[in-house]
N, C-alpha and C. Protein backbone atom coordinates (compact mmCIF):
# COMPACT_ATOMS: atom_id res chain seq x y z
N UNK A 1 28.33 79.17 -46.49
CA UNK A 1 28.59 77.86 -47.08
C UNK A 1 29.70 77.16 -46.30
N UNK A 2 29.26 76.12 -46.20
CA UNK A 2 30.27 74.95 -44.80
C UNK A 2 31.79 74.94 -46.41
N UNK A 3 33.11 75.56 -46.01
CA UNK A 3 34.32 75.51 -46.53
C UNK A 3 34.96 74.35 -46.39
N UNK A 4 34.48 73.21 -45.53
CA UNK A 4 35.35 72.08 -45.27
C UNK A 4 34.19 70.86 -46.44
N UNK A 5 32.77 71.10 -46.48
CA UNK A 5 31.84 70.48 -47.16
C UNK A 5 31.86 70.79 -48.62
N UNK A 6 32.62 71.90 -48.96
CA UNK A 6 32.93 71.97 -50.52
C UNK A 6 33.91 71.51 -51.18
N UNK A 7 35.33 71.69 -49.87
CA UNK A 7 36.22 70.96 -50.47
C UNK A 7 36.57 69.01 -50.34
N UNK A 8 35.56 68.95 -49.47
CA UNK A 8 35.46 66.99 -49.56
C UNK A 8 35.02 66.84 -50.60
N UNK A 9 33.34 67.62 -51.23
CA UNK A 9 33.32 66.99 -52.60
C UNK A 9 33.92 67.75 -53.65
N UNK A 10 34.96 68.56 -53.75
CA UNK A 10 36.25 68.67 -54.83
C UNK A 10 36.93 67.08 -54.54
N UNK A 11 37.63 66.91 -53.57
CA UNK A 11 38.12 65.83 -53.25
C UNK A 11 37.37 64.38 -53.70
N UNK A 12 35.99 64.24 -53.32
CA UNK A 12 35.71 62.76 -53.31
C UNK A 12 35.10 62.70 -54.84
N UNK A 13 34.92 64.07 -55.84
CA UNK A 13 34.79 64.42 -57.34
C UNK A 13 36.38 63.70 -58.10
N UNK A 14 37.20 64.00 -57.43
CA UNK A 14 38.70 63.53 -58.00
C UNK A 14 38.65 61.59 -57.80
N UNK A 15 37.92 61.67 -56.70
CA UNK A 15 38.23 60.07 -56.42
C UNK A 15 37.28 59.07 -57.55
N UNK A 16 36.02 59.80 -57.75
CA UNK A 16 34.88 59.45 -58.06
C UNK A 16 35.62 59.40 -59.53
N UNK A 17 36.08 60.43 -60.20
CA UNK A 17 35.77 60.33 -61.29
C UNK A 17 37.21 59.47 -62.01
N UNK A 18 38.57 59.11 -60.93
CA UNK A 18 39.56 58.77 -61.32
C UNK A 18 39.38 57.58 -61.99
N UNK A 19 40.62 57.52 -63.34
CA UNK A 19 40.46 56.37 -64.33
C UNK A 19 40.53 55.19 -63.66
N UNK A 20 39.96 54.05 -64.18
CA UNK A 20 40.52 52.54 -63.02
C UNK A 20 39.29 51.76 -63.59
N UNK A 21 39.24 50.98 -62.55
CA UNK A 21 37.82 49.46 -63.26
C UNK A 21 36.90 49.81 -63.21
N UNK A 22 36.14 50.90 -62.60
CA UNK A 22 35.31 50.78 -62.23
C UNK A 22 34.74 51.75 -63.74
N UNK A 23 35.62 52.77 -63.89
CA UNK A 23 35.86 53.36 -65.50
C UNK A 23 35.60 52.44 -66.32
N UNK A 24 36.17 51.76 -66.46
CA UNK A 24 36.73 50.66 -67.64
C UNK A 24 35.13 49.36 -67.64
N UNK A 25 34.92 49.05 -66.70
CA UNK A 25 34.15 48.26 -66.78
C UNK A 25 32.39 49.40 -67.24
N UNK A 26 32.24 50.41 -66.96
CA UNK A 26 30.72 50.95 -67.55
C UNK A 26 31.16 51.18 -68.79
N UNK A 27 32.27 51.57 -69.71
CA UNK A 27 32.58 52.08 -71.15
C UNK A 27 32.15 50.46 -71.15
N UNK A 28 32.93 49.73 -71.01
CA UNK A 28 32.67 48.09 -71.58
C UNK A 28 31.20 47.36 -71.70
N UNK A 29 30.50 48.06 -71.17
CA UNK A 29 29.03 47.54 -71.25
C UNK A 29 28.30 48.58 -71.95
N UNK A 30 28.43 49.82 -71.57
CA UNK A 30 27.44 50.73 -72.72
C UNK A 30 28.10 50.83 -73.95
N UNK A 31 29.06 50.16 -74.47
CA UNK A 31 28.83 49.66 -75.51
C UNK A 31 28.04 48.33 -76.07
N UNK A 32 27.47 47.76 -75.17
CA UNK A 32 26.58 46.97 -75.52
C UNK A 32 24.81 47.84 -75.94
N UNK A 33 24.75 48.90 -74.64
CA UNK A 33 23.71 49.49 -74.89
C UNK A 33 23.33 50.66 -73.56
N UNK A 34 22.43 51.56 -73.79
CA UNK A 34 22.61 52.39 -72.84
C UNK A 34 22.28 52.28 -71.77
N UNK A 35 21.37 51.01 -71.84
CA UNK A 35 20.85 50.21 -70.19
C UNK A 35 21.67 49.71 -70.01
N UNK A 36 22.35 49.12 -70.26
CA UNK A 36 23.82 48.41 -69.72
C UNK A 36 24.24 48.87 -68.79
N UNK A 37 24.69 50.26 -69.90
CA UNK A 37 25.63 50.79 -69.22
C UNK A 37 25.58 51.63 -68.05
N UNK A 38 24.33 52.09 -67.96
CA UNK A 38 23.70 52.72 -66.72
C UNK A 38 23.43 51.85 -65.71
N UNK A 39 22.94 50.74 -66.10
CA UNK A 39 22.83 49.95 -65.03
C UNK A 39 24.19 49.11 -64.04
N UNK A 40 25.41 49.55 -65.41
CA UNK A 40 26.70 49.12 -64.62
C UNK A 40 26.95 50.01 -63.59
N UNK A 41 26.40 51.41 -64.04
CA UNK A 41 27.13 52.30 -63.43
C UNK A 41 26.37 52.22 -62.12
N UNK A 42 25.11 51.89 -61.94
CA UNK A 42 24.28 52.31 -60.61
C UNK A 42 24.86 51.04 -60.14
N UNK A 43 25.48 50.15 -60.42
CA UNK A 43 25.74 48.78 -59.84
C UNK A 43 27.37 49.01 -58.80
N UNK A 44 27.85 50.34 -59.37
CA UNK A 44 29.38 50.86 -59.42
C UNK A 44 28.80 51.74 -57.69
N UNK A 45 27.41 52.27 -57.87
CA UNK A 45 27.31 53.45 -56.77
C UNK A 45 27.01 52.50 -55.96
N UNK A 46 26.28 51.01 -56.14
CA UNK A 46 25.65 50.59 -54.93
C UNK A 46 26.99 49.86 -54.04
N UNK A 47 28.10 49.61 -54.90
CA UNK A 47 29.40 48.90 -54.26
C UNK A 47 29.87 50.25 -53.37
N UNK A 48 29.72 51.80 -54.03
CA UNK A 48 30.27 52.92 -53.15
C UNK A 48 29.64 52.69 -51.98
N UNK A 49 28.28 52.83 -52.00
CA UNK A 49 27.51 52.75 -50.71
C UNK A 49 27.69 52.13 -49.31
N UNK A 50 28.10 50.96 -50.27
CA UNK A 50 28.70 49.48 -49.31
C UNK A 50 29.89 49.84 -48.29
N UNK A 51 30.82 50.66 -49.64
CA UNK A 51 32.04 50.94 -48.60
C UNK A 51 31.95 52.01 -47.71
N UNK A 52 30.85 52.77 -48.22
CA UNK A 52 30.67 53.73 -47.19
C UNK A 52 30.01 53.51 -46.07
N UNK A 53 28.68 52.81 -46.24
CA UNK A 53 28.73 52.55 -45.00
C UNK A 53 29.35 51.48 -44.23
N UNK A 54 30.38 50.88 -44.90
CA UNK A 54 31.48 49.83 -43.59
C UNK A 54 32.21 51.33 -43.00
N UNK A 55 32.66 52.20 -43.71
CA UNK A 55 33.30 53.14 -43.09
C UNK A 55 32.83 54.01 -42.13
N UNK A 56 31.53 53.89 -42.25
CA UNK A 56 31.15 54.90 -41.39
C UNK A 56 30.83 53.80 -40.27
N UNK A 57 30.14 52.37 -40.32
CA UNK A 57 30.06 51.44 -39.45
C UNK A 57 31.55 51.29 -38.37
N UNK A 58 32.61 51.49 -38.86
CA UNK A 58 33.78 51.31 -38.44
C UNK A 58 34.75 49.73 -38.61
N UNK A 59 33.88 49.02 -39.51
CA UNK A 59 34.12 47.67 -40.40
C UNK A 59 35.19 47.74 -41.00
N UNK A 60 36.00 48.94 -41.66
CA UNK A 60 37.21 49.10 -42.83
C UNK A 60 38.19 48.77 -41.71
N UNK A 61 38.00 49.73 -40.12
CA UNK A 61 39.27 49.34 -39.40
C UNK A 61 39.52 48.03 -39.22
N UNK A 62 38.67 46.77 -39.55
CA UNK A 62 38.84 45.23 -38.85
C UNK A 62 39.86 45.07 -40.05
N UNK A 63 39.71 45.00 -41.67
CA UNK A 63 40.36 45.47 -42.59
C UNK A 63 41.67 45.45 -42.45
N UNK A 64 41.85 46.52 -41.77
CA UNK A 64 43.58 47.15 -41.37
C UNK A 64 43.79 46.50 -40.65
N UNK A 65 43.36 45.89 -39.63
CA UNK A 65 43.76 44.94 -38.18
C UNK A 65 44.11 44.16 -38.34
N UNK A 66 43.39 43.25 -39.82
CA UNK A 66 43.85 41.63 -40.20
C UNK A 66 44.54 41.81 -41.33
N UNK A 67 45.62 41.87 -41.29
CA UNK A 67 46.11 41.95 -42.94
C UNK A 67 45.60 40.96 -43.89
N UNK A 68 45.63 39.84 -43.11
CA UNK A 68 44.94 38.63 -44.37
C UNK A 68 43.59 38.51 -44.45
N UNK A 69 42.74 39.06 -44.11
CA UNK A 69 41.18 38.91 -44.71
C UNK A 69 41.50 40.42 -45.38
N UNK A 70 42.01 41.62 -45.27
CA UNK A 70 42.87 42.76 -46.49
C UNK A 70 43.24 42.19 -47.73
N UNK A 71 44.15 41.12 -47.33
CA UNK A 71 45.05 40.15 -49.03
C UNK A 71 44.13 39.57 -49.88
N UNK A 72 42.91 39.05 -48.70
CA UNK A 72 42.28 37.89 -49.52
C UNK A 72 41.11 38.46 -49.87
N UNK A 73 40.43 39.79 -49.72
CA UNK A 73 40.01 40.68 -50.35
C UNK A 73 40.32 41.25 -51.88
N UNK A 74 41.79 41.57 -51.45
CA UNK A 74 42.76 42.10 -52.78
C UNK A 74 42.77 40.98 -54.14
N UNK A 75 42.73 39.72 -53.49
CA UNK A 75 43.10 38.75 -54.67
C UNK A 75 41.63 38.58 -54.88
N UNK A 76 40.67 38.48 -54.51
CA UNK A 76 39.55 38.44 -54.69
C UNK A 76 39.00 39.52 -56.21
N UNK A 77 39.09 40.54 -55.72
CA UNK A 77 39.02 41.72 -56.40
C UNK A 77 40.00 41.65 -57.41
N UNK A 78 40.93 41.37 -57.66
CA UNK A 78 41.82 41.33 -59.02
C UNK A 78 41.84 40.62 -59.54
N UNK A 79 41.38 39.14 -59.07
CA UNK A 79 41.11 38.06 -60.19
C UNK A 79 40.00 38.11 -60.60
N UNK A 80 38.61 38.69 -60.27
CA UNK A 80 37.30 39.53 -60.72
C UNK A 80 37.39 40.24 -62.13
N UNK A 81 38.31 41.22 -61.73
CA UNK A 81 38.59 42.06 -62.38
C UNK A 81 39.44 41.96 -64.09
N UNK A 82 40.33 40.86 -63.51
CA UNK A 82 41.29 39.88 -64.47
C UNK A 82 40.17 39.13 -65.04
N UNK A 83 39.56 38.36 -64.98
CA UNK A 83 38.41 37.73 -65.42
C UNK A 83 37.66 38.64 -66.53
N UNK A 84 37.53 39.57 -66.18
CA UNK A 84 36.44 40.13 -67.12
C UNK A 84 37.50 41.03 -68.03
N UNK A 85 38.67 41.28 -67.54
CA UNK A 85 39.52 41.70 -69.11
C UNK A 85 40.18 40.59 -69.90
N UNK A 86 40.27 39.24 -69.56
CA UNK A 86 40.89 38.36 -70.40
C UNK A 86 39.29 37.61 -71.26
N UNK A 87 38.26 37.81 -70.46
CA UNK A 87 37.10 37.39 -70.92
C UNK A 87 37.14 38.24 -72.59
N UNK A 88 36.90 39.30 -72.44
CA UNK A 88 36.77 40.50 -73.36
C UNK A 88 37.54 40.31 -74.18
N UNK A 89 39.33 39.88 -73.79
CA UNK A 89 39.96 40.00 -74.97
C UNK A 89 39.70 38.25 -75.61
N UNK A 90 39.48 37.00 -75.29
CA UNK A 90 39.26 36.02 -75.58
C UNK A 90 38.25 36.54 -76.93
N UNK A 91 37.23 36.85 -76.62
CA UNK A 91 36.27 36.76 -77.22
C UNK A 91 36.70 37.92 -78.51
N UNK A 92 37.73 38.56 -78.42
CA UNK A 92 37.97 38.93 -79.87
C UNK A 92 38.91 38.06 -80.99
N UNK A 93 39.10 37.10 -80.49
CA UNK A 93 39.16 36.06 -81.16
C UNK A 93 38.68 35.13 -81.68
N UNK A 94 37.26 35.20 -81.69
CA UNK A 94 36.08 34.49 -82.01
C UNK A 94 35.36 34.74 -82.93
N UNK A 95 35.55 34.67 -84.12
CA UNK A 95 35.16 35.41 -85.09
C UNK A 95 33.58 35.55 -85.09
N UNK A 96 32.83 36.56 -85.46
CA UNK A 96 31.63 36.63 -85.62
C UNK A 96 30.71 36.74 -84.00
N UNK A 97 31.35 36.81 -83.11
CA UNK A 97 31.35 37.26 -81.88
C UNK A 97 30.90 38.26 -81.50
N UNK A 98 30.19 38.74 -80.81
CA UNK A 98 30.27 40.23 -80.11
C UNK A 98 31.28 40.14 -79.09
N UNK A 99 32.49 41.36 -79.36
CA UNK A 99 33.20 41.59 -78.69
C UNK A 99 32.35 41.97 -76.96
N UNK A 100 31.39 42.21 -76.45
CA UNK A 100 30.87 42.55 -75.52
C UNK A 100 29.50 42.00 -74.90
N UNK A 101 29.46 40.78 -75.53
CA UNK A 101 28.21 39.67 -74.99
C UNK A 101 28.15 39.15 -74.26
N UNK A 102 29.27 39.21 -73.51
CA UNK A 102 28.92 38.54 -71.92
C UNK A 102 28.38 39.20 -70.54
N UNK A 103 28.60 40.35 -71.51
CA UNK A 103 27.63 41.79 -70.56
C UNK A 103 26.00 41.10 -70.25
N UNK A 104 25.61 40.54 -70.97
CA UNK A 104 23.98 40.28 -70.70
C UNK A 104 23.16 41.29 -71.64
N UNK A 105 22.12 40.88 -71.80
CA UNK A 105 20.91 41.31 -72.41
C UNK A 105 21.08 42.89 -72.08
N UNK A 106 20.50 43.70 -72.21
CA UNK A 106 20.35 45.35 -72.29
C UNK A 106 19.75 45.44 -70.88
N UNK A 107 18.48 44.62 -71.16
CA UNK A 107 17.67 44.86 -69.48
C UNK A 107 17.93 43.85 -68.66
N UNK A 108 18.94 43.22 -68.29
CA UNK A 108 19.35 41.62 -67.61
C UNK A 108 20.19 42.59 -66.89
N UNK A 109 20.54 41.75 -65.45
CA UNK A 109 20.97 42.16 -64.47
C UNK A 109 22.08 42.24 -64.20
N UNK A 110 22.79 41.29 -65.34
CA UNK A 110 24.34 40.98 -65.01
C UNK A 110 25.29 42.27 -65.30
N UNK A 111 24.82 43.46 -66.25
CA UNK A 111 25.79 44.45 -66.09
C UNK A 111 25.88 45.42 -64.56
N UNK A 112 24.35 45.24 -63.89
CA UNK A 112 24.24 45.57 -62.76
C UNK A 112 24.88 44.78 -62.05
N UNK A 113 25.27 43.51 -61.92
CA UNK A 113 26.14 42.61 -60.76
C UNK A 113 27.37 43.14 -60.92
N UNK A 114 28.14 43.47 -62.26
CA UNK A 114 29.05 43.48 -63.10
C UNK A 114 29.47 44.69 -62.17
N UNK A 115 29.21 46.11 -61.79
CA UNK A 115 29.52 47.24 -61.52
C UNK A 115 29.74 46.61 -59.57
N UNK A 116 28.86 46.50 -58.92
CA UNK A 116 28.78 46.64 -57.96
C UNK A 116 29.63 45.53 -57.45
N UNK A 117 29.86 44.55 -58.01
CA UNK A 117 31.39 43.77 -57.91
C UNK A 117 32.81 43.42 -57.95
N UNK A 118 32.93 44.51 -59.32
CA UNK A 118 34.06 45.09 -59.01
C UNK A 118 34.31 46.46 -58.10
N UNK A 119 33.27 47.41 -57.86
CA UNK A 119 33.33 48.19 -56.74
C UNK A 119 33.67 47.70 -55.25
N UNK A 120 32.67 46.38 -55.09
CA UNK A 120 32.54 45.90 -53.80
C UNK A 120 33.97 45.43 -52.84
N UNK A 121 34.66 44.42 -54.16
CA UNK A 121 35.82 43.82 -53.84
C UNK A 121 36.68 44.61 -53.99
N UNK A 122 37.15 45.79 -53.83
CA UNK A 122 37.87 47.28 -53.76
C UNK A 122 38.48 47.35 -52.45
N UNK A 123 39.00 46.54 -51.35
CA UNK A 123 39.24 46.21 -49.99
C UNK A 123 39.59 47.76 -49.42
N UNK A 124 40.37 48.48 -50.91
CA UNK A 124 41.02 50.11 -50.71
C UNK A 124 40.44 50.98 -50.11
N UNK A 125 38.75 50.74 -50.99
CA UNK A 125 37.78 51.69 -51.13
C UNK A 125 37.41 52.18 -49.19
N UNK A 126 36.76 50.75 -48.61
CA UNK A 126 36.42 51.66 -47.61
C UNK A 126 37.99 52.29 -46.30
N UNK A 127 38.96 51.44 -46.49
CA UNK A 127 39.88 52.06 -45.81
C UNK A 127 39.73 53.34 -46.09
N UNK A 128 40.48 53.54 -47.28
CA UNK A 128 40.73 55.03 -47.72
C UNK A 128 38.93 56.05 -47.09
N UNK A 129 37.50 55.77 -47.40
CA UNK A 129 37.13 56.54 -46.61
C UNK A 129 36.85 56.99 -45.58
N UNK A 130 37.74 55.58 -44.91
CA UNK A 130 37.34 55.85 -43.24
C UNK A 130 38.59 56.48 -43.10
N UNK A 131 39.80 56.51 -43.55
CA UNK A 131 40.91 57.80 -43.28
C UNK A 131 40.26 59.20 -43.80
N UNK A 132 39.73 59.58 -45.09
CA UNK A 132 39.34 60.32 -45.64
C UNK A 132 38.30 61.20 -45.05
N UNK A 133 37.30 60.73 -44.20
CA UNK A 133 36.27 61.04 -43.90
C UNK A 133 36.37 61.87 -42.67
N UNK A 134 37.13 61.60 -41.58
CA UNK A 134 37.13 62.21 -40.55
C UNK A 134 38.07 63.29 -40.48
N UNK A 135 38.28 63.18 -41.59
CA UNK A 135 39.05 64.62 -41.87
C UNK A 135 38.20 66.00 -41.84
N UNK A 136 37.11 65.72 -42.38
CA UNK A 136 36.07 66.52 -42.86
C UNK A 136 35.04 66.71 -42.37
N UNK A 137 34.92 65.97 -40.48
CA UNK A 137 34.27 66.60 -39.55
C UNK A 137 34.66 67.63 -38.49
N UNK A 138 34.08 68.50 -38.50
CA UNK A 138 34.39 69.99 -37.83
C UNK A 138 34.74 69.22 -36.60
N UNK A 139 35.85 70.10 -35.26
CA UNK A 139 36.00 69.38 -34.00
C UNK A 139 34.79 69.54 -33.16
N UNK A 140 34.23 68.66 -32.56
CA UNK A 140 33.12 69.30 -31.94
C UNK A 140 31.84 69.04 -32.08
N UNK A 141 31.48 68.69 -32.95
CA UNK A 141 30.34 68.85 -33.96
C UNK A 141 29.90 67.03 -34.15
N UNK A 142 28.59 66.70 -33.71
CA UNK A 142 28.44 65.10 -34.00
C UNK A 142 29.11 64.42 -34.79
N UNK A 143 29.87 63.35 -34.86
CA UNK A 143 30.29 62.74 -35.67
C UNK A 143 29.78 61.98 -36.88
N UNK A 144 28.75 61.27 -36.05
CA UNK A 144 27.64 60.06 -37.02
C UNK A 144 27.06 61.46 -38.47
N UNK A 145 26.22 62.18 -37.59
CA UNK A 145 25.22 62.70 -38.99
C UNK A 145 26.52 63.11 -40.43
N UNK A 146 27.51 63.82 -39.39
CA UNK A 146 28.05 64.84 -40.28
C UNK A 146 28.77 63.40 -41.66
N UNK A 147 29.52 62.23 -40.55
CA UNK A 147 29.78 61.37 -41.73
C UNK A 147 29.06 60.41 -42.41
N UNK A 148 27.76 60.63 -42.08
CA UNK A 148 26.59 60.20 -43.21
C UNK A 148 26.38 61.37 -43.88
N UNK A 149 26.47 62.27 -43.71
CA UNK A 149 26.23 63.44 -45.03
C UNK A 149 27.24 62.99 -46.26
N UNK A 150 28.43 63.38 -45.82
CA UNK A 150 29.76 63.11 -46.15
C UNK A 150 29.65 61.79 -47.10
N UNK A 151 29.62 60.55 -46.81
CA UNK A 151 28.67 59.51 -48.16
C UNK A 151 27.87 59.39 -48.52
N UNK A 152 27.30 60.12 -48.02
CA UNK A 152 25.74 60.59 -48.92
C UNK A 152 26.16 61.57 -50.29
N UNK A 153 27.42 62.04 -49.86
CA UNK A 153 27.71 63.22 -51.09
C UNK A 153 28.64 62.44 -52.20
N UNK A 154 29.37 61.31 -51.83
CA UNK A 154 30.21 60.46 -52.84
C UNK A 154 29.46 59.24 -53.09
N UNK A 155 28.31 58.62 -52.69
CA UNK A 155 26.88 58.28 -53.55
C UNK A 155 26.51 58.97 -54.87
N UNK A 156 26.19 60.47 -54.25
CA UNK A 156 25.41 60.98 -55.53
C UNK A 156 26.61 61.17 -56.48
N UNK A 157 27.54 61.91 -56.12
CA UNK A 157 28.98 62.03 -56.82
C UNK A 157 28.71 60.80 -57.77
N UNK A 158 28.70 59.16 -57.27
CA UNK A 158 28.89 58.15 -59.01
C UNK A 158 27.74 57.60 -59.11
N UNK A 159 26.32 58.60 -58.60
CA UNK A 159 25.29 58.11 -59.25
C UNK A 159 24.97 59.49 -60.91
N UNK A 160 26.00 60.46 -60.52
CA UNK A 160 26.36 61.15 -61.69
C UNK A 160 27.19 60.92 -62.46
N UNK A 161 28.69 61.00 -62.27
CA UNK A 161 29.56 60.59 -63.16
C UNK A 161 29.33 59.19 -63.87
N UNK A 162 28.78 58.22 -63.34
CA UNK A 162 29.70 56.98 -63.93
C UNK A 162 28.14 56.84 -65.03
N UNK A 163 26.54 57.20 -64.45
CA UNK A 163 25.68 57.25 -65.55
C UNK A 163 26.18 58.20 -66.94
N UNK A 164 26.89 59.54 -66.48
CA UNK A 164 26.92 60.12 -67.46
C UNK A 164 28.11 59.21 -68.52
N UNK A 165 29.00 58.89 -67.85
CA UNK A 165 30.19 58.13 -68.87
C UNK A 165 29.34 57.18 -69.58
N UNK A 166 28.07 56.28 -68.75
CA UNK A 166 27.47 55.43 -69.96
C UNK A 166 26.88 56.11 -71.05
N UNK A 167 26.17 57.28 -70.73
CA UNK A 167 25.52 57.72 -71.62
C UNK A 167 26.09 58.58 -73.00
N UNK A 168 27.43 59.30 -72.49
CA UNK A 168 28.54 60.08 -73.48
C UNK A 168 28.77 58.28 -74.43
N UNK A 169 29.30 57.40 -74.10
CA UNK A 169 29.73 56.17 -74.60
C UNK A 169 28.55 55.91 -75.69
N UNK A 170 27.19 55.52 -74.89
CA UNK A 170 26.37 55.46 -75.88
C UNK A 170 26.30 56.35 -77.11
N UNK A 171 26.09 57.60 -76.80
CA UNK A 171 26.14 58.74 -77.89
C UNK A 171 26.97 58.87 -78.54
N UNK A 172 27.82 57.99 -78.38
CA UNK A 172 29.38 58.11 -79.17
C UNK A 172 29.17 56.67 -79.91
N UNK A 173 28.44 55.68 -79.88
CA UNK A 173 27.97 54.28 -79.99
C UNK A 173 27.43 54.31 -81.58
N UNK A 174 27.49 55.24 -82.57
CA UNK A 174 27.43 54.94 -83.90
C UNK A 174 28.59 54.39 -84.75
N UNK A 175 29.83 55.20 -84.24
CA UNK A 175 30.72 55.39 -84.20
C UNK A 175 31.83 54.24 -83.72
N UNK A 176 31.40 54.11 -82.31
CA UNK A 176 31.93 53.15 -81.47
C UNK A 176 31.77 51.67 -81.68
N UNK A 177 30.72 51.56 -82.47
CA UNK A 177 29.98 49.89 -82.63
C UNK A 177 30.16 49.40 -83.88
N UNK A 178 30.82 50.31 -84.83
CA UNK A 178 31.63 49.87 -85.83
C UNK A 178 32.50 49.04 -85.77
N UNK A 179 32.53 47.70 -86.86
CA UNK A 179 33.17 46.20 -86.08
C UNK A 179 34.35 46.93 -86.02
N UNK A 180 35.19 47.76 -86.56
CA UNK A 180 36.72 47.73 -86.50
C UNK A 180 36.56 48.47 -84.99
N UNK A 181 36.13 49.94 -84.67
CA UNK A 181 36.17 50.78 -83.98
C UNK A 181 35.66 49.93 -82.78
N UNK A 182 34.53 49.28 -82.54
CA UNK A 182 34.53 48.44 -81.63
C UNK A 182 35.63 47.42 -80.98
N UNK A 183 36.12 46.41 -81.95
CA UNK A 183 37.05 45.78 -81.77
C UNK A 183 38.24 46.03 -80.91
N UNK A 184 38.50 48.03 -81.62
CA UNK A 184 39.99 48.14 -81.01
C UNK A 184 39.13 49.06 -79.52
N UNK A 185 38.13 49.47 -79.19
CA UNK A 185 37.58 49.74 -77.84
C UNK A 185 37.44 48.11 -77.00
N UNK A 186 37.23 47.24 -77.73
CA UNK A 186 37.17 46.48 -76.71
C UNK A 186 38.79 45.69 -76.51
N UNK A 187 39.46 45.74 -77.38
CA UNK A 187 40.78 45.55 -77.17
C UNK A 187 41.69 46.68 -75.77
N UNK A 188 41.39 47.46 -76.37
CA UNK A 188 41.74 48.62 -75.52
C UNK A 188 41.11 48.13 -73.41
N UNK A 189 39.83 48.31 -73.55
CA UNK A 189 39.08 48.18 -72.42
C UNK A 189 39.58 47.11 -71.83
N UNK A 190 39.52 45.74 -72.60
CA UNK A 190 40.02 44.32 -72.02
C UNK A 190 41.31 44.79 -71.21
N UNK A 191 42.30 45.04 -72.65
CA UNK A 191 43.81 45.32 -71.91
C UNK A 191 44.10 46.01 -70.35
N UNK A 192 43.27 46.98 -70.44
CA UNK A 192 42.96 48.04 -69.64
C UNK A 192 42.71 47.29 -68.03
N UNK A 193 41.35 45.98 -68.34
CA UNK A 193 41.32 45.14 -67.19
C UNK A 193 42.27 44.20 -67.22
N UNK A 194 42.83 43.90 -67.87
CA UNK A 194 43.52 42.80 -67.49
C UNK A 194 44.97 43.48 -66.67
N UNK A 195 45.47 44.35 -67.27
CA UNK A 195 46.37 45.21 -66.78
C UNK A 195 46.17 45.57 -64.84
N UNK A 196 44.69 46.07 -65.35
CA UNK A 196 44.34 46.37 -63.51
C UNK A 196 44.21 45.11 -62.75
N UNK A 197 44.03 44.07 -62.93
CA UNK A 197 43.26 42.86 -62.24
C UNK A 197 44.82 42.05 -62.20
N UNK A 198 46.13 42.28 -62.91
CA UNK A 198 46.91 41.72 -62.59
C UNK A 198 47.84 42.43 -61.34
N UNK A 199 47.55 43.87 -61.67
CA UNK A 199 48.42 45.12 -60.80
C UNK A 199 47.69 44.45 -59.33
N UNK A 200 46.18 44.47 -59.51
CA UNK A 200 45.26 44.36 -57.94
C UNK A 200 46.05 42.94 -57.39
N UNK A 201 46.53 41.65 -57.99
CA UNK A 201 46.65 40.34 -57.70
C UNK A 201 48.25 40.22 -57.51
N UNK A 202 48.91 41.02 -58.09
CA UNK A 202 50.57 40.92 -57.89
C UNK A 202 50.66 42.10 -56.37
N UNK A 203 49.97 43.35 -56.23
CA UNK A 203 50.12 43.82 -55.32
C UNK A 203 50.33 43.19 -53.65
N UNK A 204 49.30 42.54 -53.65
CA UNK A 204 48.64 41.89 -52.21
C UNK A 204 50.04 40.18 -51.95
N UNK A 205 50.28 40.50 -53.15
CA UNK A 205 51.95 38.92 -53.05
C UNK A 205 52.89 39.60 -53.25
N UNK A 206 52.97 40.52 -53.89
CA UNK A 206 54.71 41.16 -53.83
C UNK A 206 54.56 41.56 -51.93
N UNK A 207 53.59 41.97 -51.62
CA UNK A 207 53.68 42.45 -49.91
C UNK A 207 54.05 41.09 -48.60
C-alpha cells in the first residue's frame, strides 16, 4: 500500500470535512429537504473539482503572483457568503416565513448553484492544493497522473462527506423543522455565515 497515498487522504479527510461555509451552507438547505441538501453538497464537490483542477493546471500560482485578482477573489467570496447569512437571518424576522426559502424548490437548481459558489470563490482553496499536492508526489515518479489521482481522491472525499451531512440533517429533520428548533438552527447557521463572510471580507483589507 502506497504510505504517502494514505496519508494525503488522512490529510485532505481533515480538510474536507473541516467546519466553515461550505459546512454551514449544506446543513442550511437540507433543512429545506434532502434534495437540497444533496444537491448543495454535489454543488460544494463540483467547486472542489474546479480548484483542483486550476491546481493541477498550475492557474492557483497566477493567484499568488497577483495579489489583487487574490483580494478581489477574497471579497468576492465573503460578500457571497455574507449574503446568504444576513439573507437567512433577515428572513427570521418575517413572520410566517420559512426561515430557509430562498434555498429554492427541493428539485430547483439554486441549492446546487448555492454549494459550488461558495466553494468556487474560496481563492484559498486552490493555492493551498497546489502547495499541498506536490508534497505527495514520490521524487521521480510522473508528476501529472500521480496529481490527478491525488484530486481525484479529495473529489470523492466531499462527494461523501458533505452528501452524508445532508442526509444525517435530514434524518434529524423531524426534530429540526420544528418552528422553534428550526428557527434557532437557522439563527445559528445564518450567524455562522455571516460571521464567515465578514472574517473572508475584513481579511483581504486588514492586508
Amino acid at each position: 500500500m502506497d504510505a504517502q497515498l494514505i496519508a494525503f487522504t488522512g490529510v485532505a479527510a481533515g480538510m474536507v470535512a473541516m467546519p466553515g461555509a461550505d459546512f454551514t451552507v449544506v446543513v442550511r438547505n437540507a433543512l429545506v429537504s434532502r434534495r437540497a441538501g444533496v444537491a448543495c453538497a454535489l454543488g460544494i464537490a463540483g467547486g472542489l473539482l474546479l480548484h483542483t483542477a486550476l491546481a493541477v493546471a498550475g492557474v492557483a500560482a497566477v493567484l499568488t503572483a497577483v495579489p489583487a485578482l487574490f483580494r478581489t477573489l477574497q471579497l468576492l467570496g465573503g460578500a457571497y457568503v455574507l449574503y446568504l447569512g444576513l439573507r437567512t437571518l433577515v428572513s427570521l424576522g418575517r413572520p410566517g416565513e420559512s426561515t430557509t426559502d430562498d434555498t429554492g424548490t427541493a428539485g430547483g437548481t439554486r441549492p446546487l448553484r448555492q454549494g459550488f459558489v461558495t466553494n468556487a470563490l474560496n481563492p484559498k482553496a486552490p493555492i493551498t492544493f497546489l502547495s499541498l499536492l506536490p508534497q505527495f508526489v514520490p521524487a521521480g515518479s510522473p508528476a501529472m497522473p500521480r496529481t490527478l489521482l491525488l484530486a481525484l481522491i479529495v473529489v470523492v472525499l466531499a462527494l461523501v462527506w458533505f452528501p452524508a451531512v445532508a442526509l444525517l440533517v435530514d434524518r434529524l429533520g423531524r426534530w429540526l423543522r420544528r418552528p422553534r428548533a428550526a428557527r434557532a438552527v437557522a439563527g445559528l447557521t445564518g450567524g455562522a455565515l455571516t460571521v464567515l463572510g465578514l472574517v473572508l471580507l475584513l481579511e483581504p483589507l486588514a492586508g
